[in-house]
ModelCIF file with pLDDT and N, C-alpha, C, O atoms, coordinates in Angstrom:
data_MODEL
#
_entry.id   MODEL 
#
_entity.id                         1 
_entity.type                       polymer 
_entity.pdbx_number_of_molecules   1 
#
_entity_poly.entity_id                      1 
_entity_poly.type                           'polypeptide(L)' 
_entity_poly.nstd_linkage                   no 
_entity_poly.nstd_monomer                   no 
_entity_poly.pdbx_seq_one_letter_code       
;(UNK)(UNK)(UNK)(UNK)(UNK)(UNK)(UNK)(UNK)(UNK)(UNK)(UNK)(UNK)(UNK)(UNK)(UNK)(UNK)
(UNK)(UNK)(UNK)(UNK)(UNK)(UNK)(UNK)(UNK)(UNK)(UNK)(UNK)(UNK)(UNK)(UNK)(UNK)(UNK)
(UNK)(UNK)(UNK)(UNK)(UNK)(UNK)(UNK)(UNK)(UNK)(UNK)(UNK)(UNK)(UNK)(UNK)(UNK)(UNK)
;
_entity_poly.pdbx_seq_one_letter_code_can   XXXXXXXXXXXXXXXXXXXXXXXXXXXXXXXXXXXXXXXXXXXXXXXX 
_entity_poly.pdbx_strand_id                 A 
#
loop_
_entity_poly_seq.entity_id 
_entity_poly_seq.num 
_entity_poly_seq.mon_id 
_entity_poly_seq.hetero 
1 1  UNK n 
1 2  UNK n 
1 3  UNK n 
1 4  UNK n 
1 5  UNK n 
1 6  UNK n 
1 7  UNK n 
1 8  UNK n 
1 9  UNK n 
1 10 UNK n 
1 11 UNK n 
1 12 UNK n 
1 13 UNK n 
1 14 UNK n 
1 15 UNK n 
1 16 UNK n 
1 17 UNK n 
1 18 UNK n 
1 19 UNK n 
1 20 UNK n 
1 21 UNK n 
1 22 UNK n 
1 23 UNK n 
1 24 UNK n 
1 25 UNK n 
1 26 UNK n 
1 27 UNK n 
1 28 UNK n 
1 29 UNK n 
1 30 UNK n 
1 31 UNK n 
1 32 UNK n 
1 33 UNK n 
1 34 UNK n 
1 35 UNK n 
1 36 UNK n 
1 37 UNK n 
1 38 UNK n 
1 39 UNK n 
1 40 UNK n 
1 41 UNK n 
1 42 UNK n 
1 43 UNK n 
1 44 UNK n 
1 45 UNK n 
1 46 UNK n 
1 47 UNK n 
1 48 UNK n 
#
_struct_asym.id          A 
_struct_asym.entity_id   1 
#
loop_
_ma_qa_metric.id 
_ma_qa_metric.mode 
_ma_qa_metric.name 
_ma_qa_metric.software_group_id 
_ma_qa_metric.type 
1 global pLDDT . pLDDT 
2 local  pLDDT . pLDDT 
#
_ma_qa_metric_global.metric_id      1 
_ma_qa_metric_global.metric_value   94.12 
_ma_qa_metric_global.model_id       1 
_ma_qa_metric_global.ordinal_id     1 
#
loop_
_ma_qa_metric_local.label_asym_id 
_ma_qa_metric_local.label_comp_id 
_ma_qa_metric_local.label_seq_id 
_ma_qa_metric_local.metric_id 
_ma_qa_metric_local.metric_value 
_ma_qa_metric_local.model_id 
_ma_qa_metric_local.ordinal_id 
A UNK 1  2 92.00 1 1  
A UNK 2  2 93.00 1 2  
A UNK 3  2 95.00 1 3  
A UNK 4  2 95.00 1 4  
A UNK 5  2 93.00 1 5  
A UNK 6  2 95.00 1 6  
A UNK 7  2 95.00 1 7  
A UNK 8  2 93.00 1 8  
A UNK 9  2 93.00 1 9  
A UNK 10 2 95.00 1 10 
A UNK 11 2 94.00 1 11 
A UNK 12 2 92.00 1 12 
A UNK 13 2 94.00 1 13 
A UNK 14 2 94.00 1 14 
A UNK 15 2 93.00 1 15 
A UNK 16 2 93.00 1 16 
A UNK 17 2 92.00 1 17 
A UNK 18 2 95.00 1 18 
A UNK 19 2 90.00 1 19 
A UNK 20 2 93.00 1 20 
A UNK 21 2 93.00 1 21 
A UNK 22 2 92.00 1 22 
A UNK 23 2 91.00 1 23 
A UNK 24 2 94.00 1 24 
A UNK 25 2 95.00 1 25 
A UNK 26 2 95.00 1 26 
A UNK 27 2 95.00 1 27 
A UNK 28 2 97.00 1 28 
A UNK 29 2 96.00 1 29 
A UNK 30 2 96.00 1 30 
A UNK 31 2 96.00 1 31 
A UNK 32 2 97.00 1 32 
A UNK 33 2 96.00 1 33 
A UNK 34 2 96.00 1 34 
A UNK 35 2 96.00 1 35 
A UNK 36 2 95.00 1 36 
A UNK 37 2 94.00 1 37 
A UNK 38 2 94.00 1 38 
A UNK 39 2 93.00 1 39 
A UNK 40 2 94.00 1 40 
A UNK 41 2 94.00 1 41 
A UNK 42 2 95.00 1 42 
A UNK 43 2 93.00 1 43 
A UNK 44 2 94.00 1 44 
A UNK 45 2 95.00 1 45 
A UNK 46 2 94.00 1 46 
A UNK 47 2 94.00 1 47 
A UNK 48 2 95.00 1 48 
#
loop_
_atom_site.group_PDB 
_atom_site.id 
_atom_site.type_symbol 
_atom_site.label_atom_id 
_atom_site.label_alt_id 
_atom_site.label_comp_id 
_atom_site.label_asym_id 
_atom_site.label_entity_id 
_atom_site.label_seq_id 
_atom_site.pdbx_PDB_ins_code 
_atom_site.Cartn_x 
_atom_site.Cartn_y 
_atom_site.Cartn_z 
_atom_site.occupancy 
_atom_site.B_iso_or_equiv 
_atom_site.pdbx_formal_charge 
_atom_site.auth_seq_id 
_atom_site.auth_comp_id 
_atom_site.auth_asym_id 
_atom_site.auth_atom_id 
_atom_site.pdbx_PDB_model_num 
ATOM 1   N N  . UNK A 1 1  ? 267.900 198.197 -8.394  1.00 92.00 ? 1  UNK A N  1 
ATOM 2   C CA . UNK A 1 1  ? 267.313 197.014 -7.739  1.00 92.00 ? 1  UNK A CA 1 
ATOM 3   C C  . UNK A 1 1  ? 266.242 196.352 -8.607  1.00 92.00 ? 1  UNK A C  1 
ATOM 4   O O  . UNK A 1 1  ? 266.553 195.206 -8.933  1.00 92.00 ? 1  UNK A O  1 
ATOM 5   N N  . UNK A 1 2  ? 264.851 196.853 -9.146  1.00 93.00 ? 2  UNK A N  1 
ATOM 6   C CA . UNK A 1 2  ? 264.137 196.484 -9.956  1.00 93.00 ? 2  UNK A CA 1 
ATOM 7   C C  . UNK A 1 2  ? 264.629 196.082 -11.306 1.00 93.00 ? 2  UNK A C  1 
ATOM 8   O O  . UNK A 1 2  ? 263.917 195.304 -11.942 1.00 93.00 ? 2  UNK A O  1 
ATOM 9   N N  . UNK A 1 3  ? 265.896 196.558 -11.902 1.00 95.00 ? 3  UNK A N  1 
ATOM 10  C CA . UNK A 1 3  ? 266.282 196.211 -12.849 1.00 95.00 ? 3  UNK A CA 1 
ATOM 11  C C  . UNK A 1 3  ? 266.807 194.672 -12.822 1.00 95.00 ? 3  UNK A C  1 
ATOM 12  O O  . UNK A 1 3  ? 266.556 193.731 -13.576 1.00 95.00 ? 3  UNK A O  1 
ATOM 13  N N  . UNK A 1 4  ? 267.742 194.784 -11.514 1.00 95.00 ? 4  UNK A N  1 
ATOM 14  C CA . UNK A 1 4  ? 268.713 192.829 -11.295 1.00 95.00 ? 4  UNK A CA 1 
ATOM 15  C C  . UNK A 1 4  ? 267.703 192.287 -11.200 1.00 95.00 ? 4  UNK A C  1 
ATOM 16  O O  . UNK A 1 4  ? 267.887 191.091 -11.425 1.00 95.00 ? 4  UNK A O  1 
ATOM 17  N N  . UNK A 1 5  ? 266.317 192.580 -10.903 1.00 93.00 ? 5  UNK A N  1 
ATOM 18  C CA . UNK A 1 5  ? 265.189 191.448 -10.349 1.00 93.00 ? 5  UNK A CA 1 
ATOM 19  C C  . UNK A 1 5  ? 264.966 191.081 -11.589 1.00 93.00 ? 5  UNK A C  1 
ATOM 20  O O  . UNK A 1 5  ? 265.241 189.887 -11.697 1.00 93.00 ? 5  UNK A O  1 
ATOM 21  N N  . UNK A 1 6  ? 264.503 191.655 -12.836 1.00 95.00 ? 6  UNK A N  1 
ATOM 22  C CA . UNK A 1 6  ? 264.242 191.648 -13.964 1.00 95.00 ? 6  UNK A CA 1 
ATOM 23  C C  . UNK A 1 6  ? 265.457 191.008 -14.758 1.00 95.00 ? 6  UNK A C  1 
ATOM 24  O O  . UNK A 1 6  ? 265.322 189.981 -15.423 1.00 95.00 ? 6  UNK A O  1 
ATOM 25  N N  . UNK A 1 7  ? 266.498 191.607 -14.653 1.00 95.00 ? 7  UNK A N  1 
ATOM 26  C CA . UNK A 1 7  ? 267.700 190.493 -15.406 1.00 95.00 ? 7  UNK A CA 1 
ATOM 27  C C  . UNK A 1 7  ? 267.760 189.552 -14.785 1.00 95.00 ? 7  UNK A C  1 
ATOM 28  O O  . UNK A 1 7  ? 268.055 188.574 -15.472 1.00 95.00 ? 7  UNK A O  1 
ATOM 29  N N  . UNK A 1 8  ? 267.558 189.263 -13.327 1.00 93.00 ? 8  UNK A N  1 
ATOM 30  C CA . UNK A 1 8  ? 268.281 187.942 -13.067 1.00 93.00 ? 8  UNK A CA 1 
ATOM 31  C C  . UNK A 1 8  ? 266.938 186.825 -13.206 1.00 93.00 ? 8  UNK A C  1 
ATOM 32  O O  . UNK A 1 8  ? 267.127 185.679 -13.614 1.00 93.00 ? 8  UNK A O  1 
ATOM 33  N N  . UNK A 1 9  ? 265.467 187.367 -12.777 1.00 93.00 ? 9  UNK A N  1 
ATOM 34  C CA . UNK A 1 9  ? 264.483 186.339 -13.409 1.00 93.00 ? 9  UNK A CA 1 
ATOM 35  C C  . UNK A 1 9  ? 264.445 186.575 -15.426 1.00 93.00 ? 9  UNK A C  1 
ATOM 36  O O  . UNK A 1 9  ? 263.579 186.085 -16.150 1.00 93.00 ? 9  UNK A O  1 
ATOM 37  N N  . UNK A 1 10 ? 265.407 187.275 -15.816 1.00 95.00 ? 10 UNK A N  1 
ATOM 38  C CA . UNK A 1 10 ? 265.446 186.058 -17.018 1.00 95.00 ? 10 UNK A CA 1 
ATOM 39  C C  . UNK A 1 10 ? 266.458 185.591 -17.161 1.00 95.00 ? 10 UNK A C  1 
ATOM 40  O O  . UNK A 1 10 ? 266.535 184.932 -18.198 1.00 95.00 ? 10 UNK A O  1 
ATOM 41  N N  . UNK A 1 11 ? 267.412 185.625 -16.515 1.00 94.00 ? 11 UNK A N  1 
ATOM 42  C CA . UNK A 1 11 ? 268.896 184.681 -16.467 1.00 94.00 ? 11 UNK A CA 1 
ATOM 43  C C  . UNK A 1 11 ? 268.373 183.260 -16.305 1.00 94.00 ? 11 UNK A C  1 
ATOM 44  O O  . UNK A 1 11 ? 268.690 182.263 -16.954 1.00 94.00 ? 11 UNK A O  1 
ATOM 45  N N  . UNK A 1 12 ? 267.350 183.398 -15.123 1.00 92.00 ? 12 UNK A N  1 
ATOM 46  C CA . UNK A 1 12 ? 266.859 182.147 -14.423 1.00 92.00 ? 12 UNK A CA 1 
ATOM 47  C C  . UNK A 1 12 ? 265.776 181.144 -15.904 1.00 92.00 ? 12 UNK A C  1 
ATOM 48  O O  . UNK A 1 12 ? 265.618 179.924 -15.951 1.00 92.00 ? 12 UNK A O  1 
ATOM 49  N N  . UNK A 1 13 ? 265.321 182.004 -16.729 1.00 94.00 ? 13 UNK A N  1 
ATOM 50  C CA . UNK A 1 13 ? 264.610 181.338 -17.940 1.00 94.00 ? 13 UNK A CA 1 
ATOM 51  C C  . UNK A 1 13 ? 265.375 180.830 -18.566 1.00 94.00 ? 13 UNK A C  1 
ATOM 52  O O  . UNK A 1 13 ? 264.822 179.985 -19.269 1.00 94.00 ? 13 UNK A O  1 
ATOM 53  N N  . UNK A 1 14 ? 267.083 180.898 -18.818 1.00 94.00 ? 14 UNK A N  1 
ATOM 54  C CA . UNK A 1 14 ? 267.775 181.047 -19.480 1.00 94.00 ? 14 UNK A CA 1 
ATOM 55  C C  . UNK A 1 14 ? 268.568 179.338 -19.181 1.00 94.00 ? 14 UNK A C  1 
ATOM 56  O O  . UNK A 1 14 ? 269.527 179.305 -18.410 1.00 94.00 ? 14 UNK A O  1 
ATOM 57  N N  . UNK A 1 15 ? 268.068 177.985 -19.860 1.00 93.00 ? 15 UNK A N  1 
ATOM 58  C CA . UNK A 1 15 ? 268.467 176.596 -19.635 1.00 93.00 ? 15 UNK A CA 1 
ATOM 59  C C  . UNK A 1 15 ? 269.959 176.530 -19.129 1.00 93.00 ? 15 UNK A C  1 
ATOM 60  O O  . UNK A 1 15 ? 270.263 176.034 -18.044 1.00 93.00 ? 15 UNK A O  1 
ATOM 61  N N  . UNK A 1 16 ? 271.010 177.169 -20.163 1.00 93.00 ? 16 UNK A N  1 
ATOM 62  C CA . UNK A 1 16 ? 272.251 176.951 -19.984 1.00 93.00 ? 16 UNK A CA 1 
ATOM 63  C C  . UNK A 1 16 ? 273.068 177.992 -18.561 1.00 93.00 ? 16 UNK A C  1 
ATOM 64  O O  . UNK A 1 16 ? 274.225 177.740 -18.226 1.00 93.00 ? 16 UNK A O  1 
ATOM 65  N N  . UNK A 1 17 ? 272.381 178.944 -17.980 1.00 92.00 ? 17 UNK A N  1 
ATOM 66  C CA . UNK A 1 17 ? 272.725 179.212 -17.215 1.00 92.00 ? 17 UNK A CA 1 
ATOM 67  C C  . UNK A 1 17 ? 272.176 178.541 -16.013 1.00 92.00 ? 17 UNK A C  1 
ATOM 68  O O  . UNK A 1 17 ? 271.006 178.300 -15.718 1.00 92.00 ? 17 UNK A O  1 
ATOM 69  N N  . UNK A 1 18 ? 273.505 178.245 -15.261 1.00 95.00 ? 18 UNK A N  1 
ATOM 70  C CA . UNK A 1 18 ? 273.301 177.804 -13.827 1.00 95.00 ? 18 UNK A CA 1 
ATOM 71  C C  . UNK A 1 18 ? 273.001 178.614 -12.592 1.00 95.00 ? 18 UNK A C  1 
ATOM 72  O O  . UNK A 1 18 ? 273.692 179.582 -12.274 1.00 95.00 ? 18 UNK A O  1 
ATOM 73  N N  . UNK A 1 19 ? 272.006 178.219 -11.932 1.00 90.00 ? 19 UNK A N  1 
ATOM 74  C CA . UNK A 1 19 ? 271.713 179.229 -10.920 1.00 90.00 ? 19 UNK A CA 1 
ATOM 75  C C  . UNK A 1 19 ? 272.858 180.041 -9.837  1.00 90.00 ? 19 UNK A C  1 
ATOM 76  O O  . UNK A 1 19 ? 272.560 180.988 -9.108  1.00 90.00 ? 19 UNK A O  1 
ATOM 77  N N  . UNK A 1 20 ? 274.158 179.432 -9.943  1.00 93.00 ? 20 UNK A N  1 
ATOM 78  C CA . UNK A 1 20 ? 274.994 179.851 -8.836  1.00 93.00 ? 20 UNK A CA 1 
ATOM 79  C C  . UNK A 1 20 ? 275.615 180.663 -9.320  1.00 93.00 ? 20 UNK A C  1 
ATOM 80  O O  . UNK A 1 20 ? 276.360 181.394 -8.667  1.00 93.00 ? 20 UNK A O  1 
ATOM 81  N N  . UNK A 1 21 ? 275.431 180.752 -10.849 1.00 93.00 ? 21 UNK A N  1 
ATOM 82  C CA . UNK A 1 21 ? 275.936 182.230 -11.641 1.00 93.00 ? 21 UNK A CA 1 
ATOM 83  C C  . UNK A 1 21 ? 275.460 183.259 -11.628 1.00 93.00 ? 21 UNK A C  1 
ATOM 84  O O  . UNK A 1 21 ? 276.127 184.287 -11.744 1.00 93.00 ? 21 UNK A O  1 
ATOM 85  N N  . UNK A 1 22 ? 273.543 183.230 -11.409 1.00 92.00 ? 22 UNK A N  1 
ATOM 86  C CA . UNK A 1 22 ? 273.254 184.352 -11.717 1.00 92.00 ? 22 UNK A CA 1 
ATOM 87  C C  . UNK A 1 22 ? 273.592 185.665 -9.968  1.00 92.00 ? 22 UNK A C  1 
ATOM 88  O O  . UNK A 1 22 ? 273.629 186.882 -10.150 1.00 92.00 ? 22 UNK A O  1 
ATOM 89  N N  . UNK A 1 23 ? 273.762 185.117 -8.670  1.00 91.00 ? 23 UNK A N  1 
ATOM 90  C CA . UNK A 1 23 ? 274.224 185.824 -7.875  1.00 91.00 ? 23 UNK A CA 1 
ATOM 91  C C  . UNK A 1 23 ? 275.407 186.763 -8.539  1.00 91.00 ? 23 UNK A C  1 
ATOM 92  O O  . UNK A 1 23 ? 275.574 187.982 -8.493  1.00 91.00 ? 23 UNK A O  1 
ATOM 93  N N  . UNK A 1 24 ? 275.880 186.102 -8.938  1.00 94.00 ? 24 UNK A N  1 
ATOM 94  C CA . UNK A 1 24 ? 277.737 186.362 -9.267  1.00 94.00 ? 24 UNK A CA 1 
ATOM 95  C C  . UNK A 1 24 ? 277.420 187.684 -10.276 1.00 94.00 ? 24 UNK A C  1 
ATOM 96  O O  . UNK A 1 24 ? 277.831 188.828 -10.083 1.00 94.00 ? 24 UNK A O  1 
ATOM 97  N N  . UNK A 1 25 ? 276.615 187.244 -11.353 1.00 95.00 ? 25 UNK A N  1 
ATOM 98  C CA . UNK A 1 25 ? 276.587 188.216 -12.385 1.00 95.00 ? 25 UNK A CA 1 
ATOM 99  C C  . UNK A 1 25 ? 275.476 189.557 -12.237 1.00 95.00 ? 25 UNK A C  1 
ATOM 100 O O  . UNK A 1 25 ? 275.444 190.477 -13.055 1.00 95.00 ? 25 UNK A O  1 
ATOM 101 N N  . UNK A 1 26 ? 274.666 189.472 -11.136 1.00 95.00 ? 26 UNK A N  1 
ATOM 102 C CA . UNK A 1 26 ? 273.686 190.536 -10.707 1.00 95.00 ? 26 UNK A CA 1 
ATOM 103 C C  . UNK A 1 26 ? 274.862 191.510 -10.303 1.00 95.00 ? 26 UNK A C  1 
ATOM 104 O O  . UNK A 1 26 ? 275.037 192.637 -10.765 1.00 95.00 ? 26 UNK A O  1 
ATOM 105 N N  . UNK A 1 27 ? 275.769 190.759 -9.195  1.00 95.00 ? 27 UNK A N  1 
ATOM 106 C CA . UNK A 1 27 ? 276.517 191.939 -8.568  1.00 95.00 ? 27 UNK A CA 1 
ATOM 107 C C  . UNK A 1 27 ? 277.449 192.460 -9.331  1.00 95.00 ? 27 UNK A C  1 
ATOM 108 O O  . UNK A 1 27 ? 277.735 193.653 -9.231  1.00 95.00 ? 27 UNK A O  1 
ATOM 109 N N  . UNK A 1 28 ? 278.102 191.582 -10.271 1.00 97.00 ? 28 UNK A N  1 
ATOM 110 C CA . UNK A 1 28 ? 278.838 192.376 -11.174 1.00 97.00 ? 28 UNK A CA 1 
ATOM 111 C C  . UNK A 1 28 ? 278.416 193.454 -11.985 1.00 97.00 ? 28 UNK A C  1 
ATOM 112 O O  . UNK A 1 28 ? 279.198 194.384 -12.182 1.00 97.00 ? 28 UNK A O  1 
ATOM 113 N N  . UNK A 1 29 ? 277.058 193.454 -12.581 1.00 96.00 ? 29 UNK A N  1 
ATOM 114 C CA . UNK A 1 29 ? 276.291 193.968 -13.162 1.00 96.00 ? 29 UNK A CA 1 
ATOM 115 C C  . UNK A 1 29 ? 276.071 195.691 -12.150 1.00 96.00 ? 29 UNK A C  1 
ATOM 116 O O  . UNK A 1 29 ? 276.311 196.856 -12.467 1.00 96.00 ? 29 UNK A O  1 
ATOM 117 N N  . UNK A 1 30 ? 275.634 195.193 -11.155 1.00 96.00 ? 30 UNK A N  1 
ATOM 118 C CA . UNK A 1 30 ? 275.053 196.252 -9.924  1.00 96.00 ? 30 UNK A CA 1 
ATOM 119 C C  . UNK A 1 30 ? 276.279 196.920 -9.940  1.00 96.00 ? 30 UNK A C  1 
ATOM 120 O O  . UNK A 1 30 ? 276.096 198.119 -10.146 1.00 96.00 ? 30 UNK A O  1 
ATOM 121 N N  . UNK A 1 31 ? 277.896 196.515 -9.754  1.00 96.00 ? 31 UNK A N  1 
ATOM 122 C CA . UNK A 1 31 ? 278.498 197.144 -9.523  1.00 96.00 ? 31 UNK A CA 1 
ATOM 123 C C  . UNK A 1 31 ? 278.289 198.222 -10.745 1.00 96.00 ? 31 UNK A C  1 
ATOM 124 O O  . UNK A 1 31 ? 277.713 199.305 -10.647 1.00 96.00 ? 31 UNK A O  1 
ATOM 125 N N  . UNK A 1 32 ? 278.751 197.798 -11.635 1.00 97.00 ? 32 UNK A N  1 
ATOM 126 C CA . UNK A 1 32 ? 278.960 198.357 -13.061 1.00 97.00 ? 32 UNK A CA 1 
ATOM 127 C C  . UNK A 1 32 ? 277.771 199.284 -12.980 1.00 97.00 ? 32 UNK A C  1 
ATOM 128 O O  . UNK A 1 32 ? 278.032 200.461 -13.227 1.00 97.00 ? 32 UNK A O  1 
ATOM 129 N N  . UNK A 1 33 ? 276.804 199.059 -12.751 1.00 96.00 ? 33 UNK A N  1 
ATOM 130 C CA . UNK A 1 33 ? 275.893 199.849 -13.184 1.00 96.00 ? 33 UNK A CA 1 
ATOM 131 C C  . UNK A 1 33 ? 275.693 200.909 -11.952 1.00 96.00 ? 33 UNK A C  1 
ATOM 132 O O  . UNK A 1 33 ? 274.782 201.675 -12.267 1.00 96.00 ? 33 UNK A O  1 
ATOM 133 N N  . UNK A 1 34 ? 276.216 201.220 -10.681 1.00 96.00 ? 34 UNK A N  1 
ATOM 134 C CA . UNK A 1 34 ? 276.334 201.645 -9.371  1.00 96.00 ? 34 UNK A CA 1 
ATOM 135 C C  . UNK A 1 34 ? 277.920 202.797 -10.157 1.00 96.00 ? 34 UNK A C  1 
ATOM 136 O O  . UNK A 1 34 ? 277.856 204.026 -10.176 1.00 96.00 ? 34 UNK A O  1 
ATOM 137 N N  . UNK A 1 35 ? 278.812 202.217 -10.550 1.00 96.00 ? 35 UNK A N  1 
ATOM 138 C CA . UNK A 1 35 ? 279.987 202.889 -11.031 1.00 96.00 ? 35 UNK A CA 1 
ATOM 139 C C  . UNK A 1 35 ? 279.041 204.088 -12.083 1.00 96.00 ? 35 UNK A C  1 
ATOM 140 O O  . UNK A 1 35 ? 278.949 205.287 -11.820 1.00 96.00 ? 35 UNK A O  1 
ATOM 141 N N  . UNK A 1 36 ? 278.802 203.829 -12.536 1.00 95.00 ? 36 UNK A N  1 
ATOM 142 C CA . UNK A 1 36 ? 278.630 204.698 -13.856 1.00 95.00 ? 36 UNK A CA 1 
ATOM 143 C C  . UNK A 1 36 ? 276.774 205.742 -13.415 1.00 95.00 ? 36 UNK A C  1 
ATOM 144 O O  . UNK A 1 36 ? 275.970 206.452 -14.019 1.00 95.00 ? 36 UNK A O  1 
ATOM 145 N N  . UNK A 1 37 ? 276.942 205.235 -12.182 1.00 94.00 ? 37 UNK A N  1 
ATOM 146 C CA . UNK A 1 37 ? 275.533 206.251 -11.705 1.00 94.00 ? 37 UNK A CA 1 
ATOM 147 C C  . UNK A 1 37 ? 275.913 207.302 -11.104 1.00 94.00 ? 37 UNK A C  1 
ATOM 148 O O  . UNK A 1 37 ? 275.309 208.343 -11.361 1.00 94.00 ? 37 UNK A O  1 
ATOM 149 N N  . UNK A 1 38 ? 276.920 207.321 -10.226 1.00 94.00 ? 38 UNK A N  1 
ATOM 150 C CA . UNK A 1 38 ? 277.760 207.844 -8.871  1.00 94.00 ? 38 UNK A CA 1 
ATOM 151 C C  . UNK A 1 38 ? 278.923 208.071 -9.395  1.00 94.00 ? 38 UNK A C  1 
ATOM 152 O O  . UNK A 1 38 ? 279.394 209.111 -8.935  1.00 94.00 ? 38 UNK A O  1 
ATOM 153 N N  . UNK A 1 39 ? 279.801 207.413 -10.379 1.00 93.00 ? 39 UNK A N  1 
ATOM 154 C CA . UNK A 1 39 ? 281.148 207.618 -10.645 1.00 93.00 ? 39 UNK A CA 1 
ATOM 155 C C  . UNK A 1 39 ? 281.932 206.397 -9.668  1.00 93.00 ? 39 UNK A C  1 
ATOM 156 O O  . UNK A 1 39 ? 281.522 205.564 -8.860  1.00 93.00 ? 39 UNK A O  1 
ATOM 157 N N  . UNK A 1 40 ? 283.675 206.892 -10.371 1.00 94.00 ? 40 UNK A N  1 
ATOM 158 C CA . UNK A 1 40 ? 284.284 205.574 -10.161 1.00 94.00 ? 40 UNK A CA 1 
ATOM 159 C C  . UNK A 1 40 ? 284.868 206.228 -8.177  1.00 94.00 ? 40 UNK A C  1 
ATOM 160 O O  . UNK A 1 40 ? 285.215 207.323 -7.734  1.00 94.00 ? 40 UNK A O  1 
ATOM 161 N N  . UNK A 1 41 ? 284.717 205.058 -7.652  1.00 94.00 ? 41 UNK A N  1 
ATOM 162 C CA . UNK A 1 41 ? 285.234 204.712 -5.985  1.00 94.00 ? 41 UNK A CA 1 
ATOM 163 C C  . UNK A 1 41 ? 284.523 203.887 -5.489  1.00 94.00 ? 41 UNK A C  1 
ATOM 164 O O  . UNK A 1 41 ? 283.622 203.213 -5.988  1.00 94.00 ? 41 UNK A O  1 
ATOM 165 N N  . UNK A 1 42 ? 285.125 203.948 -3.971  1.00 95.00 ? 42 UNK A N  1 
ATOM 166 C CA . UNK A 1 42 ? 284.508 202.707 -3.026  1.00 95.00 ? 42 UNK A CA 1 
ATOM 167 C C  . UNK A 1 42 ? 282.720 202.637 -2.939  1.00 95.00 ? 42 UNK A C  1 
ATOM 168 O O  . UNK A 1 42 ? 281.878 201.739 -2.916  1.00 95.00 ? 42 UNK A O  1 
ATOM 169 N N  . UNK A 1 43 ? 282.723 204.187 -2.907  1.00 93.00 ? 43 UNK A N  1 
ATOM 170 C CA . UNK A 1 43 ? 280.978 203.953 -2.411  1.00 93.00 ? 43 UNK A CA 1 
ATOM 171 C C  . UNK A 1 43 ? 280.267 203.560 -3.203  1.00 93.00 ? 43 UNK A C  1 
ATOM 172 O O  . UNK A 1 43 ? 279.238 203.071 -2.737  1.00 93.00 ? 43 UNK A O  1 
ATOM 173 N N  . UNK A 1 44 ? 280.391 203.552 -4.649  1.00 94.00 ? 44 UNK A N  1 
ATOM 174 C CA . UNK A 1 44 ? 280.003 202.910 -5.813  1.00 94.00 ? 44 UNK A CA 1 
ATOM 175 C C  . UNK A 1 44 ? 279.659 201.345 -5.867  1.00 94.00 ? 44 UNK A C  1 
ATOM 176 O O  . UNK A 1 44 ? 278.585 200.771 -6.049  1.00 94.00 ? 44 UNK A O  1 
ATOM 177 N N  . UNK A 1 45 ? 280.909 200.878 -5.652  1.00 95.00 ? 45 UNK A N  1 
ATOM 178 C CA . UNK A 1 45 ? 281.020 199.632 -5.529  1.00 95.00 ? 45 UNK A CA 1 
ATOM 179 C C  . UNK A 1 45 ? 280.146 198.400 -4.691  1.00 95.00 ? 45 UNK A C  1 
ATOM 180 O O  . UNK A 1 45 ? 279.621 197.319 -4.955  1.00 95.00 ? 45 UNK A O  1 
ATOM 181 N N  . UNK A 1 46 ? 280.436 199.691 -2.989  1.00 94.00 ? 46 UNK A N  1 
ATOM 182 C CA . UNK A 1 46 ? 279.351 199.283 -2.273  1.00 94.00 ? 46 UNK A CA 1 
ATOM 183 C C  . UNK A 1 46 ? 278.062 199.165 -2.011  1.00 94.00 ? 46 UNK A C  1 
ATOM 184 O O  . UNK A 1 46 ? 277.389 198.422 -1.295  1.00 94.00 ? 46 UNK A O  1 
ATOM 185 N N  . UNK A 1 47 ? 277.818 200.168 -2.835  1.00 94.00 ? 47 UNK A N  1 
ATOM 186 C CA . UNK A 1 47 ? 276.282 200.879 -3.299  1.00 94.00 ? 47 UNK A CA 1 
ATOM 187 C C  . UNK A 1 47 ? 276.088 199.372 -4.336  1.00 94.00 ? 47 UNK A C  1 
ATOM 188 O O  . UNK A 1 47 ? 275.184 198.591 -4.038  1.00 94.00 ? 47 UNK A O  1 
ATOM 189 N N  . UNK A 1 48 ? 276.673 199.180 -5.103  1.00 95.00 ? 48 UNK A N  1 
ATOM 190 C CA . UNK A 1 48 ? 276.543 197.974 -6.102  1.00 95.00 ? 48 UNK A CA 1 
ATOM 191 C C  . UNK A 1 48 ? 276.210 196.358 -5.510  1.00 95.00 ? 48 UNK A C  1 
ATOM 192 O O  . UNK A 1 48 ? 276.110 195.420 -6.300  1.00 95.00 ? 48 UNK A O  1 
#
């Protein structure tokens, strides 16, 4: 959680990214990073 806050306020510094991306790419991120904490399945994902 403290980590997406931190990537996504500098996504948000970031001119060429648009704000309706950075939702999109936190959770992708969360997932990914939820997979590889817990291992691969559903609760992972959801946890993400």
């Amino acid at each position: 959680i403290p980590a997406l806050y931190i990537i996504g306020a500098a996504l948000k510094r970031i001119p060429k990214v648009p704000d309706w991306v950075i939702p999109f790419a936190l959770g992708a991120l969360s997932i990914a990073a939820c997979l590889c904490l817990i291992g691969p399945g559903i609760d992972a994902v959801l946890q993400g």
